[in-house]
Protein backbone atom coordinates (compact mmCIF):
# COMPACT_ATOMS: atom_id res chain seq x y z
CA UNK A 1 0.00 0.00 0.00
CA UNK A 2 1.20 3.61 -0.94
CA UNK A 3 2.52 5.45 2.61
CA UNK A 4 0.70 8.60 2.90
CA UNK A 5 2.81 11.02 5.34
CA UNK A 6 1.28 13.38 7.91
CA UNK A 7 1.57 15.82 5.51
CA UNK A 8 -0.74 14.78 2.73
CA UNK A 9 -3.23 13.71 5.70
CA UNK A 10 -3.24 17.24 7.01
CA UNK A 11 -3.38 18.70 3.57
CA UNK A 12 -6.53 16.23 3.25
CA UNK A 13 -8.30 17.19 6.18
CA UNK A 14 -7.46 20.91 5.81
CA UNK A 15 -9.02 20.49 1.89
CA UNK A 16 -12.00 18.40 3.42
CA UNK A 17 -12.92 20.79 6.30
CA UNK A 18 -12.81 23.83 4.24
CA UNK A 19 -15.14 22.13 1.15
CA UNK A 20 -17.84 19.59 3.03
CA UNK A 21 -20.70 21.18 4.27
CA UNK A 22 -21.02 22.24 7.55
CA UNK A 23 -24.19 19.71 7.83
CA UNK A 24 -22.30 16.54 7.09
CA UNK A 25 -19.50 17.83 9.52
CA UNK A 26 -22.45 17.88 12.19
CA UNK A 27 -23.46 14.61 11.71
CA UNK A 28 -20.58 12.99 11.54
CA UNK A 29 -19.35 14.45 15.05
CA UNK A 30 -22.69 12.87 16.26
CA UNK A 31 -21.83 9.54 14.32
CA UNK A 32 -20.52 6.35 16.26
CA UNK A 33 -17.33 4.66 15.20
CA UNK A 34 -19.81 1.94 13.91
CA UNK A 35 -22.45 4.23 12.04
CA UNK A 36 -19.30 5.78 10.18
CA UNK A 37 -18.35 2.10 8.98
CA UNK A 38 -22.12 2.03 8.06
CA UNK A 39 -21.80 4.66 5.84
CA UNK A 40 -19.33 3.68 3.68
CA UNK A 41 -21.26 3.25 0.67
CA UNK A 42 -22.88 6.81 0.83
CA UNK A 43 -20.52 9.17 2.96
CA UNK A 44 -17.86 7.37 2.18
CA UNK A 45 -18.08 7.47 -1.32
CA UNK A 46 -18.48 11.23 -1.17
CA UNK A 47 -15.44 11.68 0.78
CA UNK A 48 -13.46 9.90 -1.55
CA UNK A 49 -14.59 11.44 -4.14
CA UNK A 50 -14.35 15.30 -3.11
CA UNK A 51 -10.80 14.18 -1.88
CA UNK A 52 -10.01 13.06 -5.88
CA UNK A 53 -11.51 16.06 -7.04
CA UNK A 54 -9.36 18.18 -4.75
CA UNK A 55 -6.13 16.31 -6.08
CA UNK A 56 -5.41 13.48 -4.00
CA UNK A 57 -4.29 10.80 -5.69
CA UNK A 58 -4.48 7.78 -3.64
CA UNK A 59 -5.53 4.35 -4.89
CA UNK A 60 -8.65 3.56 -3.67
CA UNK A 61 -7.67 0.94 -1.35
CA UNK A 62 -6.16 3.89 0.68
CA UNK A 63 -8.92 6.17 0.19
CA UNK A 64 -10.94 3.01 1.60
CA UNK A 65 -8.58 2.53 4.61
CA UNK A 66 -7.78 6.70 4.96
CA UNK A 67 -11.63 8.37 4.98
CA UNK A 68 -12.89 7.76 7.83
CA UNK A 69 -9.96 9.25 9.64
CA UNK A 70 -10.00 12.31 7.36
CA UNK A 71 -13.55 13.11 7.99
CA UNK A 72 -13.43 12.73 11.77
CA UNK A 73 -9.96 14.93 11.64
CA UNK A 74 -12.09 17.37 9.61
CA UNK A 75 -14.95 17.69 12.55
CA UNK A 76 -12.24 17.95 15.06
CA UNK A 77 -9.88 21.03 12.99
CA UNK A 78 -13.56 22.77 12.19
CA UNK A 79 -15.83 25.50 13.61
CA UNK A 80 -19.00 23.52 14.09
């Protein structure tokens, strides 16, 4: 698997938190560990996708592995 350093992560989150809506952001920070893994398919798939769009790379099996982690960084670095 392709190592992603601390810097692309932050650069991810940073990206994330400034373009996902402030909605999603409030959800997620009510979300469970286990409803995240839930949403994989949906919110997942979004996150991945705005992450591409934004120029990050990754192979999807990172993406898969990386999202989750992103998106709860994001809550945590935002103004919600």
């Amino acid at each position: 698997m392709h190592e992603i350093s601390k810097e692309e992560i932050e650069e991810a989150v940073q990206y994330l938190s400034d373009e996902i809506s402030d909605e999603i952001l409030e959800k997620v920070k009510e979300m469970s560990e286990e409803e995240l893994l839930d949403q994989h398919l949906f919110l997942g798939i979004q996150v991945r996708n705005m992450l591409r769009e934004g120029g990050f790379k990754w192979n999807d099996v990172v993406l898969d592995e990386l999202w989750r982690e992103i998106i709860r960084l994001a809550v945590e670095t935002s103004e919600i």
